[in-house]
Protein backbone atom coordinates (compact mmCIF):
# COMPACT_ATOMS: atom_id res chain seq x y z
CA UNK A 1 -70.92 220.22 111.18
CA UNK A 2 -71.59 219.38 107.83
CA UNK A 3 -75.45 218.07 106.25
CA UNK A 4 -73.30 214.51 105.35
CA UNK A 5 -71.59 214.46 108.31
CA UNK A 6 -75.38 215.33 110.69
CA UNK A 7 -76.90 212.52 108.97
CA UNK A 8 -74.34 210.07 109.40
CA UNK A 9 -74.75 211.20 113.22
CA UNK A 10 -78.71 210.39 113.00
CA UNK A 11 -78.41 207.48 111.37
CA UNK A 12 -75.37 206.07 113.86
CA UNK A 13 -78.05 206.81 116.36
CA UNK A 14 -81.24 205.14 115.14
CA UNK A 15 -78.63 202.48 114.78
CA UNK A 16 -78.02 202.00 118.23
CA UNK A 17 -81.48 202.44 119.43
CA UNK A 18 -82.19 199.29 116.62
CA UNK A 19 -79.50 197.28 118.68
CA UNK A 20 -80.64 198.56 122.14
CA UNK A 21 -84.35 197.70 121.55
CA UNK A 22 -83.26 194.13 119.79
CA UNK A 23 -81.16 193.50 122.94
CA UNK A 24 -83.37 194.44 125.74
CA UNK A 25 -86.39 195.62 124.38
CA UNK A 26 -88.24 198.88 123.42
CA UNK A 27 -89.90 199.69 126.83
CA UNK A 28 -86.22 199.62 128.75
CA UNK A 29 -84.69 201.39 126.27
CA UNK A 30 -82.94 204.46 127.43
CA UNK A 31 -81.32 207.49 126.02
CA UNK A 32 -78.55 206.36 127.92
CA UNK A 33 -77.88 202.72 127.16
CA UNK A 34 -78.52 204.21 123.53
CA UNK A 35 -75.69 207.07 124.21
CA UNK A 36 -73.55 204.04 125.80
CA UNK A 37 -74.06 201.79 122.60
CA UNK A 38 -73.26 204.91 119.80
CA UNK A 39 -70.22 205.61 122.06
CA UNK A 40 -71.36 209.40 122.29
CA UNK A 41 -72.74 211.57 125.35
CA UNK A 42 -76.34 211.58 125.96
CA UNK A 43 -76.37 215.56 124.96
CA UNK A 44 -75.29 214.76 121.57
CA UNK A 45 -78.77 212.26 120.53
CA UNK A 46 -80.50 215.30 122.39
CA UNK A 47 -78.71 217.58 119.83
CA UNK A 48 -80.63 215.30 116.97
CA UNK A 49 -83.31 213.63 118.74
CA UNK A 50 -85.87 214.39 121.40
CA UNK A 51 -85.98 210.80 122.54
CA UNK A 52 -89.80 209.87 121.80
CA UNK A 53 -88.61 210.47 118.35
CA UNK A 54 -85.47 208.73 118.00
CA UNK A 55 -87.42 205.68 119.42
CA UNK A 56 -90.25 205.26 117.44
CA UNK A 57 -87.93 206.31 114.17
CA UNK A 58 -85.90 203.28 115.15
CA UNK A 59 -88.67 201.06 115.62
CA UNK A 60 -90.27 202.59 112.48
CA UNK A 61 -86.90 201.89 110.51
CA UNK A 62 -86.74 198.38 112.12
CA UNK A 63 -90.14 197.12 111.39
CA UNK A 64 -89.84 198.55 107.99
CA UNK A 65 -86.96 195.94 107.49
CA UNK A 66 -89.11 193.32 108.79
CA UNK A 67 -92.02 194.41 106.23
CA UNK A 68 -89.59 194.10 103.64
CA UNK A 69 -88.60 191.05 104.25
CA UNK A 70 -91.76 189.17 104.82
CA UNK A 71 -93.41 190.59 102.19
CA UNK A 72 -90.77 192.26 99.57
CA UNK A 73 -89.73 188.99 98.52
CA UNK A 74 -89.94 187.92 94.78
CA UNK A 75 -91.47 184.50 94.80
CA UNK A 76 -94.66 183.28 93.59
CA UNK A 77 -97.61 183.93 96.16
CA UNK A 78 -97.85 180.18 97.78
CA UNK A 79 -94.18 179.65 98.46
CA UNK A 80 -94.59 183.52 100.24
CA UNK A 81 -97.61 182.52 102.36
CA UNK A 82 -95.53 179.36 103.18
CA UNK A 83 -92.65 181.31 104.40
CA UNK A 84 -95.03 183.95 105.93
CA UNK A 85 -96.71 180.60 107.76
CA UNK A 86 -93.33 179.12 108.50
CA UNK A 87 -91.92 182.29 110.16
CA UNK A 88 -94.25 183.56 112.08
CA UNK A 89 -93.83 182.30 115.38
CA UNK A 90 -89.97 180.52 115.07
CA UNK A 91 -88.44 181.65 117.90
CA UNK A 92 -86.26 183.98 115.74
CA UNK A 93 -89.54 186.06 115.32
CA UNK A 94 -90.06 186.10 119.11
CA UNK A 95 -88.15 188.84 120.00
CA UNK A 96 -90.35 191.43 117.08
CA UNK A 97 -93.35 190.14 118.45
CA UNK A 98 -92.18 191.86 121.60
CA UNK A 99 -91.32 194.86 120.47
CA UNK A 100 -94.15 195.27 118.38
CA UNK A 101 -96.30 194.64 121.73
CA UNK A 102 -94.54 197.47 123.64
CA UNK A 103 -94.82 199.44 121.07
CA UNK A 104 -98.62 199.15 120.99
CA UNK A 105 -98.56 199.90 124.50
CA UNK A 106 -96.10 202.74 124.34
CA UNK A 107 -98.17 204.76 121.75
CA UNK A 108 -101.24 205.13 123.79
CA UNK A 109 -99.12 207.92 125.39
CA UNK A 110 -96.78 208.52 122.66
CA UNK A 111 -97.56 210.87 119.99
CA UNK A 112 -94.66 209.86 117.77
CA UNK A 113 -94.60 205.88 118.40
CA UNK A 114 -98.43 206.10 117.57
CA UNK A 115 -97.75 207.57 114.53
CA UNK A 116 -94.72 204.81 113.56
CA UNK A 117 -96.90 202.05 114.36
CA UNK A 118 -99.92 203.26 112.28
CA UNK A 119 -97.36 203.45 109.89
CA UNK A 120 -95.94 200.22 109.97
CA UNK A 121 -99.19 198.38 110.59
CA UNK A 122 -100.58 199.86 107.47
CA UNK A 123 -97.15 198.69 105.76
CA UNK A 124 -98.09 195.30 106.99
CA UNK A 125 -101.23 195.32 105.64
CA UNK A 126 -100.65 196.50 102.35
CA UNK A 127 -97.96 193.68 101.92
CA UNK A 128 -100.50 191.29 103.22
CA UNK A 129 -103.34 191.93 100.98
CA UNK A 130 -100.95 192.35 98.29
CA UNK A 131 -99.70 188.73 99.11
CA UNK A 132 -103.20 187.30 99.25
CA UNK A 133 -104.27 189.21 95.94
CA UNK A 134 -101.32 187.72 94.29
CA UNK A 135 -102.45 184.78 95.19
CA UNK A 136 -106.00 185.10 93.95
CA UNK A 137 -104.36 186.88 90.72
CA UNK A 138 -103.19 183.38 89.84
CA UNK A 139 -105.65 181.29 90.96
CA UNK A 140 -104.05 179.34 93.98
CA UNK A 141 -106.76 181.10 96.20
CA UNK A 142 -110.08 182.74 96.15
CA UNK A 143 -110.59 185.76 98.32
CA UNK A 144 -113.93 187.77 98.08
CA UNK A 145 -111.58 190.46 99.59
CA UNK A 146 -108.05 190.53 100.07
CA UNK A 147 -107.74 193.53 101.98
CA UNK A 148 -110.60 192.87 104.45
CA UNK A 149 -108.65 189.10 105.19
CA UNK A 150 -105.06 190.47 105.63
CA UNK A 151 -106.68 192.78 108.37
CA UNK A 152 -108.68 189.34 110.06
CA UNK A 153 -105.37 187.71 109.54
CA UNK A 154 -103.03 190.06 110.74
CA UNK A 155 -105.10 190.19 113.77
CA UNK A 156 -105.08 186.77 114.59
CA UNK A 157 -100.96 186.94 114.43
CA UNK A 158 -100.94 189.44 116.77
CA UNK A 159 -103.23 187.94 119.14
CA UNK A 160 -101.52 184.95 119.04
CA UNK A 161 -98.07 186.33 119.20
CA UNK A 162 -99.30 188.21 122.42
CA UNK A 163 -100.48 184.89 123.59
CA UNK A 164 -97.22 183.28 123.36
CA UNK A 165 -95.59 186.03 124.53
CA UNK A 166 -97.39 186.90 127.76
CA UNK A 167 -97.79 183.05 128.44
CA UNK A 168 -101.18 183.47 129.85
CA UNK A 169 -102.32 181.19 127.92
CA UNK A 170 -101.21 177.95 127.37
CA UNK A 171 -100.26 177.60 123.69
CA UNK A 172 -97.28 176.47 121.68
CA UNK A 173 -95.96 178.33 118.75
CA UNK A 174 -96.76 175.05 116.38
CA UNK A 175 -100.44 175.13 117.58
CA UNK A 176 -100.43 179.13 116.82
CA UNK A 177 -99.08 178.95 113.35
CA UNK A 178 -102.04 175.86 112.74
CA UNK A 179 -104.11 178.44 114.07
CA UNK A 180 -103.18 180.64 111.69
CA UNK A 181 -103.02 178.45 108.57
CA UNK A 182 -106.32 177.25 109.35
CA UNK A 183 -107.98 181.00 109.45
CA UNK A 184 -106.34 181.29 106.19
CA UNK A 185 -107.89 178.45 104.99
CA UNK A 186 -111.36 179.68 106.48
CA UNK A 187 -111.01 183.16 104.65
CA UNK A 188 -110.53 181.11 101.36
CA UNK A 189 -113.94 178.69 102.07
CA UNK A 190 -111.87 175.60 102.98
CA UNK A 191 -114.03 173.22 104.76
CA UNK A 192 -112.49 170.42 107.48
């Protein structure tokens, strides 16, 4: 088989995982239902793929979408950390917050999904603190760091993404993107 023709294979793969994971989530995933969804026989992912690695380079691949588009978008800093706000707990985001939740739990034992989140998460950040810097940069904020709230910030989502997720606790996604707008708000000295 040809170099083109082996990476079209790969990437027709980490395809399919992509749609798998979006349709039933990254912990049920199987080499099978991927196999079933790429139309091939589970031999032929294991000819490209040991299956730890086609996961977490789907989820990578995935997530690196995401990052993109929450944080590659040209637009001036406020109308991004509006959109940022806006988005972060619609119920379109609801099924990434559950991936990126398995996915957290998946590389405590998972040498290669460990590696892709790290990866991603440090993505995140970056586009983050480059968001909030921007900001700062043309004076709709003030920041004494940037960096150091992205991380505080980024937290928070995740918490509260788990929170919604795992229903444990009773909150609604409009009271956990107030949440969120009003840490922001803290990190920038805003008094209430």
């Amino acid at each position: 088989m040809t170099t083109a023709k082996a990476s079209e294979r790969q990437a027709q793969l980490i395809d399919a995982v992509i749609e798998v994971m979006l349709e039933i989530g990254l912990a049920a995933a199987t080499t099978r239902a991927v196999a079933h969804r790429a139309e091939v026989g589970a031999g032929l992912i294991n000819h490209y793929f040991r299956w730890p690695e086609l996961r977490a380079t789907g989820w990578k691949k995935l997530f690196e979408t995401v990052a993109r588009d929450q944080f590659g978008q040209d637009m001036p800093p406020e109308q991004a950390l509006e959109r940022y706000f806006a988005n972060a707990f619609s119920v379109t985001a609801r099924p990434y917050w559950k991936l990126w939740i398995e996915a957290t739990d998946i590389a405590a034992t998972d040498a290669a999904m460990a590696v892709a989140l790290r990866e991603v998460q440090a993505l995140m950040q970056a586009g983050l603190a480059a968001l909030l810097r921007a900001g700062c940069t043309t004076r709709k904020w003030q920041l004494p760091d940037p960096a150091a709230s992205a991380l505080r910030i980024g937290a928070l989502y995740d918490g509260l993404a788990g929170m919604l997720i795992s229903g444990a606790t009773p909150i609604a996604p409009a009271d956990a993107e107030a949440h969120l707008r009003r840490a922001f708000e803290l990190e920038c000295g805003v008094r209430k």
